[in-house]
N, C-alpha and C. Protein backbone atom coordinates (compact mmCIF):
# COMPACT_ATOMS: atom_id res chain seq x y z
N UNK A 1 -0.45 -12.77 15.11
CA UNK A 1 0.74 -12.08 14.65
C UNK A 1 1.47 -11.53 15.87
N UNK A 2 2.75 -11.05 15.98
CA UNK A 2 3.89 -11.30 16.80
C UNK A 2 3.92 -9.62 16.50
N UNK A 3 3.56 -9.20 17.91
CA UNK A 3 4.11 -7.45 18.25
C UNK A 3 5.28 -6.92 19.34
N UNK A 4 6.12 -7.28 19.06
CA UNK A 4 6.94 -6.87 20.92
C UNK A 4 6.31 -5.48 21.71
N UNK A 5 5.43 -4.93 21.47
CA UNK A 5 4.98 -4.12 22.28
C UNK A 5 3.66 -4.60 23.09
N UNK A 6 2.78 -5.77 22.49
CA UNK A 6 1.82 -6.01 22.56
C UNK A 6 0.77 -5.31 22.76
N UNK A 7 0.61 -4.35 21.58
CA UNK A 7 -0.52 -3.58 21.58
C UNK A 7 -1.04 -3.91 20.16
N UNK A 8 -0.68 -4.95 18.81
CA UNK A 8 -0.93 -4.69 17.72
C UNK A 8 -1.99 -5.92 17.83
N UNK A 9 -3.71 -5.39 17.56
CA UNK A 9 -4.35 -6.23 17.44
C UNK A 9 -5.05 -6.40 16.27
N UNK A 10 -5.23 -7.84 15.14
CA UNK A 10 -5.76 -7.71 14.03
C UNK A 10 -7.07 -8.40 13.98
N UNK A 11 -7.79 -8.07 13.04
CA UNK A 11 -8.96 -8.68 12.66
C UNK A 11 -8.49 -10.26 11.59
N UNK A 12 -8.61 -10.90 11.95
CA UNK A 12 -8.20 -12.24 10.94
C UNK A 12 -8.92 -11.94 9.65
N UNK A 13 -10.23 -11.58 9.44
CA UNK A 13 -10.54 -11.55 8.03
C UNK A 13 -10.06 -10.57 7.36
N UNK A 14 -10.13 -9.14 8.34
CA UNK A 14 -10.28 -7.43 7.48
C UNK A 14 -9.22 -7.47 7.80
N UNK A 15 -8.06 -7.90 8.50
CA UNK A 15 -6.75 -6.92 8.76
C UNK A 15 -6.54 -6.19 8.91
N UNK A 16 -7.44 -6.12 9.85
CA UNK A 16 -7.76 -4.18 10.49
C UNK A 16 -6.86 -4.69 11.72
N UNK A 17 -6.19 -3.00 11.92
CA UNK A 17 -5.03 -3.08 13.24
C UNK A 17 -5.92 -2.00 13.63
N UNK A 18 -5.83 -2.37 15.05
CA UNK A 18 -6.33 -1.09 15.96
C UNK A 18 -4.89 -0.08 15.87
N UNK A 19 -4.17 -0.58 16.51
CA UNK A 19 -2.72 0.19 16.64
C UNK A 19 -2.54 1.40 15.48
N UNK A 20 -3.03 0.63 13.97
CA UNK A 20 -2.28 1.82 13.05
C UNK A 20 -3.62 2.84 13.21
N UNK A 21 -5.14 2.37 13.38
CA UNK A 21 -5.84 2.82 13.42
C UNK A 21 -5.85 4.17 14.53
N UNK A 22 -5.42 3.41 15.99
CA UNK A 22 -5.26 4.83 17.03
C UNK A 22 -4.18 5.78 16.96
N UNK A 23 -3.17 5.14 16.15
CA UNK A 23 -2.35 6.17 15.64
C UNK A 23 -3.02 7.30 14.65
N UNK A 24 -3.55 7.25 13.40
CA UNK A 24 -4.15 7.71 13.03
C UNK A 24 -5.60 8.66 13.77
N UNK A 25 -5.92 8.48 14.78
CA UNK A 25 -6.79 8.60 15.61
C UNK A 25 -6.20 10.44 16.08
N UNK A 26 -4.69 9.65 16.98
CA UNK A 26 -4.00 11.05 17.65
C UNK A 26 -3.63 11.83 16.61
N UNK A 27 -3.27 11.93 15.18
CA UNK A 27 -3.04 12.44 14.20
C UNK A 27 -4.45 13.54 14.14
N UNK A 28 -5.54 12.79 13.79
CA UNK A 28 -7.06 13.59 13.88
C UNK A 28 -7.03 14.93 14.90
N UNK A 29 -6.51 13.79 15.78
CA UNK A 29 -7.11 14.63 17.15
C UNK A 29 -6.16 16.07 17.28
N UNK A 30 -4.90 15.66 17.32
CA UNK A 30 -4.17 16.53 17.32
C UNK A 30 -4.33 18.11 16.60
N UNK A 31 -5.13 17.30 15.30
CA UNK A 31 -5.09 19.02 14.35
C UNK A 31 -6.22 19.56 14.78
N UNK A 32 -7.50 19.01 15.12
CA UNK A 32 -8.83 19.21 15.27
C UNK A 32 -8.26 20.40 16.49
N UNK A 33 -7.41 19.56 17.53
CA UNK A 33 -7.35 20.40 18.56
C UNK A 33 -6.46 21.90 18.40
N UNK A 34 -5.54 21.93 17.67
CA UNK A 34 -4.61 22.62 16.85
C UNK A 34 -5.23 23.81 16.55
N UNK A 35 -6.58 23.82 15.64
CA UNK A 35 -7.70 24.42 15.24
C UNK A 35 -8.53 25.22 16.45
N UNK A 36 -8.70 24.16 17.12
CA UNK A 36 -9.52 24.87 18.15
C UNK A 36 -8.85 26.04 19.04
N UNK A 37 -7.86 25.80 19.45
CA UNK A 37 -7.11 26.54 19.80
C UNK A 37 -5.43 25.99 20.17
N UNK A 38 -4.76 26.77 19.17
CA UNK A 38 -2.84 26.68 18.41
C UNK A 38 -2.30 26.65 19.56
N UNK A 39 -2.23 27.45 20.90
CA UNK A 39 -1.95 27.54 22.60
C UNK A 39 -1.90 26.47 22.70
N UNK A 40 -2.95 25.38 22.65
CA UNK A 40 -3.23 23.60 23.71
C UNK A 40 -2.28 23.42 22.85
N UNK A 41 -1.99 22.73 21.89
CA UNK A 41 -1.54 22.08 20.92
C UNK A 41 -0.60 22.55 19.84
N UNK A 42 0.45 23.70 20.19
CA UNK A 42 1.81 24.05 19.05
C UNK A 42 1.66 23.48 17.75
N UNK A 43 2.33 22.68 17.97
CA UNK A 43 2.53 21.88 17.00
C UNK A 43 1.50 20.72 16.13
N UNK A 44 0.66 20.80 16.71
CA UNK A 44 -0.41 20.17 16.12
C UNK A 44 -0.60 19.95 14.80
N UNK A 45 -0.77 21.05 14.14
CA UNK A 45 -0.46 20.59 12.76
C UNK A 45 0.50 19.43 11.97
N UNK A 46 1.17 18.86 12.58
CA UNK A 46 2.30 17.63 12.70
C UNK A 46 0.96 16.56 12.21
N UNK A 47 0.11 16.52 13.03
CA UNK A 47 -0.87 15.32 13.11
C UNK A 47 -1.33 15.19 11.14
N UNK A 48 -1.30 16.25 10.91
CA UNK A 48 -1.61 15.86 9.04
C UNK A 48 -0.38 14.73 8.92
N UNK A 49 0.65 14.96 9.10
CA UNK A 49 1.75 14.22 8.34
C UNK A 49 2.00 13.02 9.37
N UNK A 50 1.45 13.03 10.29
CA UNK A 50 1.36 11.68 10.53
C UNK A 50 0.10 10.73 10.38
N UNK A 51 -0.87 11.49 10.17
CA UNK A 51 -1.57 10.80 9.09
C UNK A 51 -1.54 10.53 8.05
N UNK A 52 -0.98 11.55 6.98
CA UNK A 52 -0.55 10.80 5.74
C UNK A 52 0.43 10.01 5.69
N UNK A 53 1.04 9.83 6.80
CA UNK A 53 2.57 8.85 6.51
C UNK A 53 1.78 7.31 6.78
N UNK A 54 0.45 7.19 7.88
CA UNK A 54 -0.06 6.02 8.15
C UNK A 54 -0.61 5.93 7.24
N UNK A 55 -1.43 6.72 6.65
CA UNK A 55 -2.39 5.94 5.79
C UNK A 55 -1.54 5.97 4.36
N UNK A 56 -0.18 6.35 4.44
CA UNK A 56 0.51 5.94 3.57
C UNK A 56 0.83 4.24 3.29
N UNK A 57 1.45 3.72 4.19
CA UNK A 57 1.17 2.53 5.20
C UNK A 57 0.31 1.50 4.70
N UNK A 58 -1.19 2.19 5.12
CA UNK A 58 -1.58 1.28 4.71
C UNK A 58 -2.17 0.91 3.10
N UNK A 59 -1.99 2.27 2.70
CA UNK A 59 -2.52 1.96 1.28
C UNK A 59 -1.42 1.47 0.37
N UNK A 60 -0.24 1.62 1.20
CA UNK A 60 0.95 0.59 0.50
C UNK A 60 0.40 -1.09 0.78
N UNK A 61 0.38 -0.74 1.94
CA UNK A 61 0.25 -2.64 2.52
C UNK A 61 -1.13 -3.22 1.89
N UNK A 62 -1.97 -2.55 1.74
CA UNK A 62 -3.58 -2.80 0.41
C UNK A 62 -3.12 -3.50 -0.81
N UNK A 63 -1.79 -2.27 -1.48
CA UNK A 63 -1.73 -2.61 -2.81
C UNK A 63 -0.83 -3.44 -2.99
N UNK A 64 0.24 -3.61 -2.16
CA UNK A 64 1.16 -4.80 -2.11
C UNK A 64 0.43 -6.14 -1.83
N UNK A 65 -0.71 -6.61 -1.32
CA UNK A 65 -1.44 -7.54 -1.63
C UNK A 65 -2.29 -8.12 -2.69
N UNK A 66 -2.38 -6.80 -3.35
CA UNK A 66 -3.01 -7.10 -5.05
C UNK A 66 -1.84 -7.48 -6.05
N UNK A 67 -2.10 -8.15 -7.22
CA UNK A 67 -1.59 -8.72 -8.54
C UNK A 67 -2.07 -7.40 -9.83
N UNK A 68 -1.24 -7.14 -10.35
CA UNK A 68 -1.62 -6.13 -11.54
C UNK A 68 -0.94 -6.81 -12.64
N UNK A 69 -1.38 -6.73 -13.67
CA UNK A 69 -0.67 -7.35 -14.72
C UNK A 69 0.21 -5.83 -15.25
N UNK A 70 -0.16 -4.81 -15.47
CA UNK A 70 0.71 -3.93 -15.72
C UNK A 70 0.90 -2.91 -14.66
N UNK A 71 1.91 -1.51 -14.92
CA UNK A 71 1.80 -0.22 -14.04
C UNK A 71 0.58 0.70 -14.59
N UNK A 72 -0.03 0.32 -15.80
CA UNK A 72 -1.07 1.16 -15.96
C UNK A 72 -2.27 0.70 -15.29
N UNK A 73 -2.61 -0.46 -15.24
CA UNK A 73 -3.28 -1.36 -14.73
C UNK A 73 -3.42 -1.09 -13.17
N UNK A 74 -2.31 -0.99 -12.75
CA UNK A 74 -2.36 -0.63 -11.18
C UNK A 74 -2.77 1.16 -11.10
N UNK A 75 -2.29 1.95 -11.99
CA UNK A 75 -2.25 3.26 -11.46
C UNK A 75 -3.83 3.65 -11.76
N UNK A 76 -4.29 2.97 -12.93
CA UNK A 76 -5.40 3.47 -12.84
C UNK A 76 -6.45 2.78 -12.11
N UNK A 77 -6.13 1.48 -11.05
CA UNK A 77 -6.95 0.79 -10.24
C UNK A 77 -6.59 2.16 -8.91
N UNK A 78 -5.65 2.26 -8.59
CA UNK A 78 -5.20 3.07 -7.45
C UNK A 78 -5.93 4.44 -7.72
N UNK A 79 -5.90 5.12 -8.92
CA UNK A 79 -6.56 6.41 -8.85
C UNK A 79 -8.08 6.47 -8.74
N UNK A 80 -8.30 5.34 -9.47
CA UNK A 80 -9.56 5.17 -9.58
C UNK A 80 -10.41 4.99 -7.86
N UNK A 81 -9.58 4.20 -7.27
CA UNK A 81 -10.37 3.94 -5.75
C UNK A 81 -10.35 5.26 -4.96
N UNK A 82 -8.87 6.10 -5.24
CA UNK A 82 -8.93 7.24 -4.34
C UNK A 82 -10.07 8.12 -4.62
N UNK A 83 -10.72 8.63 -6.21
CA UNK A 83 -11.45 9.39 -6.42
C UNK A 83 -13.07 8.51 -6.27
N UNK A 84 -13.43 7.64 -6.13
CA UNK A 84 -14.38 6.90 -5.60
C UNK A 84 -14.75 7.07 -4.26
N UNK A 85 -13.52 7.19 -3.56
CA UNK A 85 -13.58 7.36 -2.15
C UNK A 85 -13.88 8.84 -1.36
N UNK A 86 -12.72 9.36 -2.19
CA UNK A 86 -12.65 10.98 -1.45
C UNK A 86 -13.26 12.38 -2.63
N UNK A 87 -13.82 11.59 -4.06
CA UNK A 87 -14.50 12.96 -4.71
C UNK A 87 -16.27 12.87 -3.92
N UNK A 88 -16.77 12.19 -3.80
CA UNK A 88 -18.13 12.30 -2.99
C UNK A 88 -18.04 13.14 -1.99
N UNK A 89 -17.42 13.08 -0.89
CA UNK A 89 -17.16 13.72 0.61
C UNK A 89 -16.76 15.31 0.31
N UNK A 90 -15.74 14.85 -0.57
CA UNK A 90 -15.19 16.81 -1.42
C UNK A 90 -16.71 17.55 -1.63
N UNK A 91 -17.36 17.13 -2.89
CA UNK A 91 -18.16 17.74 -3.34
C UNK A 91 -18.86 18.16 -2.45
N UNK A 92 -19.71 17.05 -1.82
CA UNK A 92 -20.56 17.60 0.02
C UNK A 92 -19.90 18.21 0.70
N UNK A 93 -18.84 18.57 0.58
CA UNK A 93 -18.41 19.39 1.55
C UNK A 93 -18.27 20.90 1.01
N UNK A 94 -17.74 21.03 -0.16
CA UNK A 94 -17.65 21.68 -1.09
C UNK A 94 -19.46 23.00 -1.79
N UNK A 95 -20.05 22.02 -1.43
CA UNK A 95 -21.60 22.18 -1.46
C UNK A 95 -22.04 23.19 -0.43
N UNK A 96 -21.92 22.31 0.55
CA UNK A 96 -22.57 22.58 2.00
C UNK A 96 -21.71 23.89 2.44
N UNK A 97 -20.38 24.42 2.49
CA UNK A 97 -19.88 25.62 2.53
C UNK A 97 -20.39 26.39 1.77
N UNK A 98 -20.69 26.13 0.76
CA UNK A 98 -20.97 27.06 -0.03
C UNK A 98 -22.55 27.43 0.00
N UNK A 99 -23.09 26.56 0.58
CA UNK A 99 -24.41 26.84 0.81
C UNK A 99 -24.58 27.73 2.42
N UNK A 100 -23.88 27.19 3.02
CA UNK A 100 -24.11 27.55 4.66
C UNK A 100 -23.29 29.56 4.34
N UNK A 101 -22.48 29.52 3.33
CA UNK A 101 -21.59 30.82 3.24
C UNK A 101 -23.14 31.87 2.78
N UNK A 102 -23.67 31.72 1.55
CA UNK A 102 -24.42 32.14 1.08
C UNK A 102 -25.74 32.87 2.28
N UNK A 103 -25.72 32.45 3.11
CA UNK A 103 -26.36 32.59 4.61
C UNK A 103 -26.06 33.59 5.21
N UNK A 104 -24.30 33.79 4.81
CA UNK A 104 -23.65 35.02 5.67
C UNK A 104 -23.01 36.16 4.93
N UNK A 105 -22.63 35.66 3.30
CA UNK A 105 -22.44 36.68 2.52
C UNK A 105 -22.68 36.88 1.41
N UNK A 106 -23.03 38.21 0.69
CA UNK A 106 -23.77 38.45 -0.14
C UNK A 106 -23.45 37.44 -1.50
N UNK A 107 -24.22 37.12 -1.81
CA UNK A 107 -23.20 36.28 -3.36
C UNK A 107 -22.83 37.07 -4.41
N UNK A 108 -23.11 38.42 -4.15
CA UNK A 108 -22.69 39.14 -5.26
C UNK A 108 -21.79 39.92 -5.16
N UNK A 109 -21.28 39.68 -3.94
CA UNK A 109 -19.59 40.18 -3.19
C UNK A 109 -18.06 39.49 -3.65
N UNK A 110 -17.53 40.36 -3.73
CA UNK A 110 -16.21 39.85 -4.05
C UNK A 110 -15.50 38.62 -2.97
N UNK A 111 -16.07 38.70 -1.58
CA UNK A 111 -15.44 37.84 -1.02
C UNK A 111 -16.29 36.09 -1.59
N UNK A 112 -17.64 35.84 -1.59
CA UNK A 112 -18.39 35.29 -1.83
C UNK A 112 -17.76 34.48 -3.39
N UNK A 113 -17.39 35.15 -4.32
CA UNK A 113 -17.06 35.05 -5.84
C UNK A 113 -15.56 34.38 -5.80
N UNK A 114 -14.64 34.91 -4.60
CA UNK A 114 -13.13 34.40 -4.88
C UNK A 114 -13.82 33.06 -4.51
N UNK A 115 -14.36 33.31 -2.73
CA UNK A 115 -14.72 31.62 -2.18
C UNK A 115 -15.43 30.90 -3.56
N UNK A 116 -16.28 30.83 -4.11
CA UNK A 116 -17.00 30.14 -5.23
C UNK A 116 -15.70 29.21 -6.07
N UNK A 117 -14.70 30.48 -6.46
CA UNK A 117 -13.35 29.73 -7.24
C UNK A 117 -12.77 28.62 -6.77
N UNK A 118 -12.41 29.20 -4.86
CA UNK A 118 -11.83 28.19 -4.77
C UNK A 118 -12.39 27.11 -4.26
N UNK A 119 -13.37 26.81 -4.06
CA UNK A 119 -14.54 25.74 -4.06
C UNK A 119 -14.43 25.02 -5.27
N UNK A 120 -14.68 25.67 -6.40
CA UNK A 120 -14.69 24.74 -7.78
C UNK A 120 -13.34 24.29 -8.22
N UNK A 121 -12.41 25.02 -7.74
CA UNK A 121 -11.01 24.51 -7.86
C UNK A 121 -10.32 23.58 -7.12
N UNK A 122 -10.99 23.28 -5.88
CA UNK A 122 -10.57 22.06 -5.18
C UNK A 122 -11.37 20.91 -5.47
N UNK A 123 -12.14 21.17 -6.24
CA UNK A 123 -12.96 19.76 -7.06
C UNK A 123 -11.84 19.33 -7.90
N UNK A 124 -11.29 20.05 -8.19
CA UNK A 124 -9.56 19.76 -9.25
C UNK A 124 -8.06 19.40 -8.42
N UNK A 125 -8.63 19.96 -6.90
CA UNK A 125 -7.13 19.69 -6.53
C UNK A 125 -6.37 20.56 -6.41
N UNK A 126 -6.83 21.96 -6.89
CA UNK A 126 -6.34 23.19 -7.54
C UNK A 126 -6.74 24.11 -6.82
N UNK A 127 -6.94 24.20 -5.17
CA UNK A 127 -7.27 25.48 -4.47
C UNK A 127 -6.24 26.11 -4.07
N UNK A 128 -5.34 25.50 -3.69
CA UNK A 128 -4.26 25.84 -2.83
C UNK A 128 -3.76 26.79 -4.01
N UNK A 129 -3.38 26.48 -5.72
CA UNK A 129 -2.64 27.64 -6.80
C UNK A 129 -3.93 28.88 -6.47
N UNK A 130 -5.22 28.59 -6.57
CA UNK A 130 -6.19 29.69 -6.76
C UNK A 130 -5.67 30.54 -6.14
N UNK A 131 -6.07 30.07 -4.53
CA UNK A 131 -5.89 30.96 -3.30
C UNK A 131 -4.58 31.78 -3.04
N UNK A 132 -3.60 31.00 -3.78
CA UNK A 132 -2.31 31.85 -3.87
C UNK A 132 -2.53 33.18 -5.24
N UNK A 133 -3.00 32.32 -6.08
CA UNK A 133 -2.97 33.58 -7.39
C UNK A 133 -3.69 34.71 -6.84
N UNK A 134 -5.18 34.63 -6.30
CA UNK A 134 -5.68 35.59 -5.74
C UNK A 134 -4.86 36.69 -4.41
N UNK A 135 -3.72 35.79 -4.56
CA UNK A 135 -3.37 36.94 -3.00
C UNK A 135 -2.28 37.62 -3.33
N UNK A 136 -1.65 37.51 -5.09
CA UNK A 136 -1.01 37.97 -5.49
C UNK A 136 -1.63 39.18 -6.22
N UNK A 137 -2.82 38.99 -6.42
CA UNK A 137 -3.38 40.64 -6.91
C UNK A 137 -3.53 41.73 -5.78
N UNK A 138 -3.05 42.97 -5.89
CA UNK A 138 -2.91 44.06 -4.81
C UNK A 138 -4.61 43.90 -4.24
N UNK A 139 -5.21 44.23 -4.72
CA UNK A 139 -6.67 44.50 -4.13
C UNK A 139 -7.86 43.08 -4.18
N UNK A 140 -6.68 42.08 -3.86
CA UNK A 140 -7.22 40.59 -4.03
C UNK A 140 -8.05 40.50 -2.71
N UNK A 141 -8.90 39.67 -2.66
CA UNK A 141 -9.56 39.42 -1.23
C UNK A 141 -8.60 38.25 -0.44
N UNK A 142 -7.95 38.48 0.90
CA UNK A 142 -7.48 38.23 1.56
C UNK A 142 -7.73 36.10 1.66
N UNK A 143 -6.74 35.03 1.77
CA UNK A 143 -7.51 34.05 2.44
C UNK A 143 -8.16 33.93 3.62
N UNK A 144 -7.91 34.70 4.32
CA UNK A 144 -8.36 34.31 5.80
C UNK A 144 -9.97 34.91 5.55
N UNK A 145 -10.41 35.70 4.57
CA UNK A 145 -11.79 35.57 4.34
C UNK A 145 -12.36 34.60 3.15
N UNK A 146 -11.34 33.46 3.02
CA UNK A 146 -12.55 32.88 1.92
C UNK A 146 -12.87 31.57 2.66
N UNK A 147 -14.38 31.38 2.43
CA UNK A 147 -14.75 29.88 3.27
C UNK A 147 -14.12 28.86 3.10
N UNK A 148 -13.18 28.53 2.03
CA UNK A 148 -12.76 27.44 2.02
C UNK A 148 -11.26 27.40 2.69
N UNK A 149 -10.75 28.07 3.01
CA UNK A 149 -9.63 28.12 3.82
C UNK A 149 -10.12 28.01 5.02
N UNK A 150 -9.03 27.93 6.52
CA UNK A 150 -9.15 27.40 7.52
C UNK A 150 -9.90 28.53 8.34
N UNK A 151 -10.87 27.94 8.76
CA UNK A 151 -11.75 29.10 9.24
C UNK A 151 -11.54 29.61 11.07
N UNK A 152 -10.61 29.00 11.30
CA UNK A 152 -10.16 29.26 12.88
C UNK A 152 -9.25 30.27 12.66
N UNK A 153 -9.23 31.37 12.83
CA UNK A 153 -7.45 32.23 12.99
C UNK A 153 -7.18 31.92 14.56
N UNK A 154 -5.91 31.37 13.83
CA UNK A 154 -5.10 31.07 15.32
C UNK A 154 -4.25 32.00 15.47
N UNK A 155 -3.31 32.01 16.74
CA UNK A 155 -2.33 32.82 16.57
C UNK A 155 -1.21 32.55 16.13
N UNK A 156 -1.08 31.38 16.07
CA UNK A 156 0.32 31.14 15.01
C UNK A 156 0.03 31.75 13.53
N UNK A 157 -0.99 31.76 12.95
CA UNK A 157 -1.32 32.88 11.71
C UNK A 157 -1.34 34.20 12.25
N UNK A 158 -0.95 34.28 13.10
CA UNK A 158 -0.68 36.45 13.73
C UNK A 158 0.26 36.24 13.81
N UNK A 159 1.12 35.31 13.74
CA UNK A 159 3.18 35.51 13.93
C UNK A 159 3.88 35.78 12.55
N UNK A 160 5.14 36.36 12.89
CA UNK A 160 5.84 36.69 11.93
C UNK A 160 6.01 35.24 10.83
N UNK A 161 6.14 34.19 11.57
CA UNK A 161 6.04 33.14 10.74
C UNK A 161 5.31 32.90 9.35
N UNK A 162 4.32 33.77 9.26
CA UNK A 162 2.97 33.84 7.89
C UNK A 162 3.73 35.19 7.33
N UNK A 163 4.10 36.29 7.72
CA UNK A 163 4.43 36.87 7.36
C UNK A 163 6.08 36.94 6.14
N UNK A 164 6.62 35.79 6.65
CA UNK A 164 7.58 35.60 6.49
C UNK A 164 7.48 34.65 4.93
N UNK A 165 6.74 33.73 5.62
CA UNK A 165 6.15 32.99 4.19
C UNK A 165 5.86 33.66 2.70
N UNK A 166 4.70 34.42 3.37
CA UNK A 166 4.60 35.32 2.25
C UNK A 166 5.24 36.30 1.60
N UNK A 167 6.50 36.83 2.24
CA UNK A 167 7.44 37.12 1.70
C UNK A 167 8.05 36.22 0.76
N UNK A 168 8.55 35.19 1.39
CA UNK A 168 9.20 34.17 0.66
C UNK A 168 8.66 34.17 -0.79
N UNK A 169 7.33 33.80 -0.46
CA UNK A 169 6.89 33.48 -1.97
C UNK A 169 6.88 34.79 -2.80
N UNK A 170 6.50 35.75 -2.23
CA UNK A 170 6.59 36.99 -3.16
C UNK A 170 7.83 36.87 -3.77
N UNK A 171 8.78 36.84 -3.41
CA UNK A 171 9.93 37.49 -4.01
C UNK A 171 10.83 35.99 -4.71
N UNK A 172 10.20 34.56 -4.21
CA UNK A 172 10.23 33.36 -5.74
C UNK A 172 9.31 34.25 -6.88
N UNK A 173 8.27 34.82 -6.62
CA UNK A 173 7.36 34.96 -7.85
C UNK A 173 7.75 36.26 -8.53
N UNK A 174 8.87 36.99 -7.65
CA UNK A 174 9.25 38.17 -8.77
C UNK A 174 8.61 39.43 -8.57
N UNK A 175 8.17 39.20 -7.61
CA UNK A 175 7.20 40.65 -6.89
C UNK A 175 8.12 41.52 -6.11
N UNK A 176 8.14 42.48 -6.61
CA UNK A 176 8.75 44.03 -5.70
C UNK A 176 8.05 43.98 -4.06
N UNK A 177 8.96 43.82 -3.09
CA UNK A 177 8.23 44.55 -2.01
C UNK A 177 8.89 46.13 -1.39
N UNK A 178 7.43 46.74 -1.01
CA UNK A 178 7.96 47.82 -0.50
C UNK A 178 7.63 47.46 0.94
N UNK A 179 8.79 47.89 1.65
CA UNK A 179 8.51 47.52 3.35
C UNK A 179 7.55 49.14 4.43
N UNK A 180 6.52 49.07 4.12
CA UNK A 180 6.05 50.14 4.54
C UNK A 180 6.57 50.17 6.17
N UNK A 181 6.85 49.45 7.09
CA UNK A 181 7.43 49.71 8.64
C UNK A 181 8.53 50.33 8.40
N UNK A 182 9.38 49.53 7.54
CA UNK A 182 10.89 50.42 7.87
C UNK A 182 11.19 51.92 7.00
């Protein structure tokens, strides 16, 4: 196959590209590093969305090689492979936090009990509403203490930028703020 850059190399049987593959690669790398420390890497967080835009890519270019006789036919071949693929890895992962947490906090603690929720709620897909509903109660436990959120505080989460957010959403959701600084 014909690349004008000559870097696109395929496998003749698998149609595996290295190229989309090391793209996807710096995407990884980028957030991993992002995490480790927000200073090396600003913007890092970018690397999610250029991973989902590749492996958008290719799970277009997968299914555009298959025949479906209907759209139900296809949607439920397509849903079906994603949760085959990525509910195993969830759950173990999902598990293993919750086991390794139990190590460090009491389970009969409020921080321990939100994390539990949103553990069982991302088995649904559904952590990200939890973790918000919980931070809308005044005496809610904070995300930056539940295990399943990002466990690095960087300093781009100490900028007005998070602060700002959460404004935002407060006041879509209809919440009074009182500005205790000013």
């Amino acid at each position: 196959m014909f690349c004008p850059f000559g870097m696109m190399t395929t496998d003749g049987n698998t149609g595996f590209r290295s190229d989309i593959q090391g793209l996807r690669a710096l995407g990884v790398v980028s957030v991993i590093t992002y995490h480790i420390n927000a200073d090396l890497l600003p913007s890092g967080y970018l690397g999610v969305d250029i991973f989902f835009v590749i492996s958008g890519f290719v799970i277009t270019s997968a299914l555009a090689k298959r025949q479906f006789n209907s759209f139900t036919e296809f949607l439920l071949s397509f849903i079906a492979k994603r949760i085959g693929r990525l509910l195993p890895a969830l759950v173990l992962c999902v598990a293993v936090t919750a086991f390794v947490g139990l190590a460090f906090i009491p389970p009969d603690s409020e921080y321990f009990k939100q994390s539990w929720k949103v553990g069982i709620t991302a088995l649904f897909g559904l952590s990200n509403v939890q973790m918000y509903r919980a931070s809308l109660e005044y005496f809610g436990t904070p995300a930056d203490f539940n295990l399943f959120s990002r466990p690095c505080k960087t300093s781009a989460t100490q900028t007005g930028r998070r602060n700002s957010l959460n404004l935002l959403h407060r006041k879509l959701a209809g919440i009074e703020i009182i500005d205790a600084e000013n």
